[in-house]
Each structure stands twice: as C-alpha cells, then as structure tokens.
N, C-alpha and C. Protein backbone atom coordinates (compact mmCIF):
# COMPACT_ATOMS: atom_id res chain seq x y z
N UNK A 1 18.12 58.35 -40.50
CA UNK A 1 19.48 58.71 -40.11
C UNK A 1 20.38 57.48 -40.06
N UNK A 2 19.96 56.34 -39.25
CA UNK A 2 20.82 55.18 -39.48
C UNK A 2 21.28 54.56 -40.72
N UNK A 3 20.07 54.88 -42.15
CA UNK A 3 20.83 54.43 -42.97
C UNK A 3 22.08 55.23 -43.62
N UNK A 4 22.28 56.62 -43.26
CA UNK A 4 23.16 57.62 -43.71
C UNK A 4 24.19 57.23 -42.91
N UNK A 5 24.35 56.82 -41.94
CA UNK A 5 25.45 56.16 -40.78
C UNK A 5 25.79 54.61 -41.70
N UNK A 6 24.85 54.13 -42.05
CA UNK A 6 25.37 52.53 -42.79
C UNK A 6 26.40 52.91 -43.95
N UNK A 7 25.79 54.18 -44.71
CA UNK A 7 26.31 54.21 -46.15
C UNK A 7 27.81 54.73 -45.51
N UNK A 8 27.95 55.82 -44.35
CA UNK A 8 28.97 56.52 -44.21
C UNK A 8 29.58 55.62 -44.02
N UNK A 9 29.85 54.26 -43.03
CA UNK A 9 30.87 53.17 -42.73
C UNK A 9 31.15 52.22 -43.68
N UNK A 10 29.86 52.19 -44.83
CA UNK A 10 30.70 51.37 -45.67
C UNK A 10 31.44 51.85 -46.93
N UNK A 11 31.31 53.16 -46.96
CA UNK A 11 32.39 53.36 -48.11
C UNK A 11 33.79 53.53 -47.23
N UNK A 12 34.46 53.42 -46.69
CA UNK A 12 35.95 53.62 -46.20
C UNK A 12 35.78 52.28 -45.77
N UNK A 13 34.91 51.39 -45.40
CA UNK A 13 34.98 49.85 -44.86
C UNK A 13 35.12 49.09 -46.29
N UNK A 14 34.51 49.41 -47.33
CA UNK A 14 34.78 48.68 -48.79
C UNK A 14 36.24 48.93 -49.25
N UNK A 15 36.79 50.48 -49.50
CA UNK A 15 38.43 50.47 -49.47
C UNK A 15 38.78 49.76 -49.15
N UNK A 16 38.72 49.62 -48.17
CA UNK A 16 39.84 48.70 -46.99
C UNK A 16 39.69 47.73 -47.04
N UNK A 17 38.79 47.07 -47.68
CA UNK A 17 38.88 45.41 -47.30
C UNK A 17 39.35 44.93 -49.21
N UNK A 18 38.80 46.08 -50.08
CA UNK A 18 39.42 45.74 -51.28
C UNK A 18 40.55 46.13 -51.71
N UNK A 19 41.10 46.94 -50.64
CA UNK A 19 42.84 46.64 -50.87
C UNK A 19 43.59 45.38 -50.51
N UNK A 20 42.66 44.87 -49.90
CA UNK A 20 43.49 42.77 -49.21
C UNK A 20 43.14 42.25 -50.19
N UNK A 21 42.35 42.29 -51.45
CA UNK A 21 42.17 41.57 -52.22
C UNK A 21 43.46 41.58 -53.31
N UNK A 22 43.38 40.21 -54.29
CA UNK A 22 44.44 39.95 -54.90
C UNK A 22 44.79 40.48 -56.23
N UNK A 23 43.69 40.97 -56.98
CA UNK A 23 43.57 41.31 -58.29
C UNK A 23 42.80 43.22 -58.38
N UNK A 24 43.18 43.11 -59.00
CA UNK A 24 42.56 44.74 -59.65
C UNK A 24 41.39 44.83 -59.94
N UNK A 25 41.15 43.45 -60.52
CA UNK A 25 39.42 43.14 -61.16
C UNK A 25 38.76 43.36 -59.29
N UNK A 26 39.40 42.42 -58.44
CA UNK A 26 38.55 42.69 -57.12
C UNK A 26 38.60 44.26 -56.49
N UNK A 27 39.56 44.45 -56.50
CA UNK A 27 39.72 46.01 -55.88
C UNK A 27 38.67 46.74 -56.21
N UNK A 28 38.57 46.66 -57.56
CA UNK A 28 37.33 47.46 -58.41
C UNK A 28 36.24 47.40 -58.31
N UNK A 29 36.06 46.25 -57.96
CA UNK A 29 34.39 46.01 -57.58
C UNK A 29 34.07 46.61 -56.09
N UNK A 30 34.88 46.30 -55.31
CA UNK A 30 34.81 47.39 -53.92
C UNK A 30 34.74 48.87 -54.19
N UNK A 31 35.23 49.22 -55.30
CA UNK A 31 35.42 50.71 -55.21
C UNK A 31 34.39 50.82 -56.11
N UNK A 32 33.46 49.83 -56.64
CA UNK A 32 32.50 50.29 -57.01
C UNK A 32 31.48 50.27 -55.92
N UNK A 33 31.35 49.44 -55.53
CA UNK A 33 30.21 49.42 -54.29
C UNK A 33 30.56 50.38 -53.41
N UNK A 34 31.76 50.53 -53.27
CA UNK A 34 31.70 52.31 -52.42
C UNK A 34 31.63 53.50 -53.07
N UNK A 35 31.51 53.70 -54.18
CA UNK A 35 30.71 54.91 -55.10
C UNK A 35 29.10 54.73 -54.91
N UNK A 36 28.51 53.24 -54.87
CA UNK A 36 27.14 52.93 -54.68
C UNK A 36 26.85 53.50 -53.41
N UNK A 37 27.63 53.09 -52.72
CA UNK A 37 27.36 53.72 -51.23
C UNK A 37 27.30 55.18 -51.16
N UNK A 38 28.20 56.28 -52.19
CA UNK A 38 28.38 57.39 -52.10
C UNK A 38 27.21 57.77 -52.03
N UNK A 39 26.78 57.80 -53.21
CA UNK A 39 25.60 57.96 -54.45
C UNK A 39 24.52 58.21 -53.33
N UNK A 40 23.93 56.84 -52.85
CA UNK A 40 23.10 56.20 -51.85
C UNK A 40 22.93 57.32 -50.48
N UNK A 41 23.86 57.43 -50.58
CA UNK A 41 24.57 58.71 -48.73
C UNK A 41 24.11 60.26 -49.59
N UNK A 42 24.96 60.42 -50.60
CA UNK A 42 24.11 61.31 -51.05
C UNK A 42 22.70 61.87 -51.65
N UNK A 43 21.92 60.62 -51.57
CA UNK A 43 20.99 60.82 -51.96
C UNK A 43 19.52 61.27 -50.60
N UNK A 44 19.70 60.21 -49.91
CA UNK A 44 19.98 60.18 -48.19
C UNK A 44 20.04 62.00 -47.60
C-alpha cells in the first residue's frame, strides 16, 4: 500500500516542480516520470 501512496504523491509532485523549470525539454521529462509513476500506480 505505501508504495501506491509514493506513486500517488509523485505524479502531481513531478507537475509541479516541472512547471518551475525553464525549458520544455525539462517540463517533459517530469511529465514523463509522472506517466512512469502512473503506469507504476496502476500497475500496483
């Protein structure tokens, strides 16, 4: 269960911290690691 609680906080915690970033190339990589996280939660 705790790791379904990790995945749930870090996809809306990856958004958010890759919207402060400066470039699009960075944004993207957050919003990829929070699809990883999806994936991960859903698999979970």
């Amino acid at each position: 269960m705790s790791q379904m609680n990790r995945c749930a906080v870090s996809i809306p915690s990856n958004i958010s911290e890759g919207t402060s970033k400066s470039s699009d190339k960075h944004f993207s990589n957050y919003l990829e690691h929070s699809l990883g996280s999806a994936f991960e939660w859903e698999t979970q």
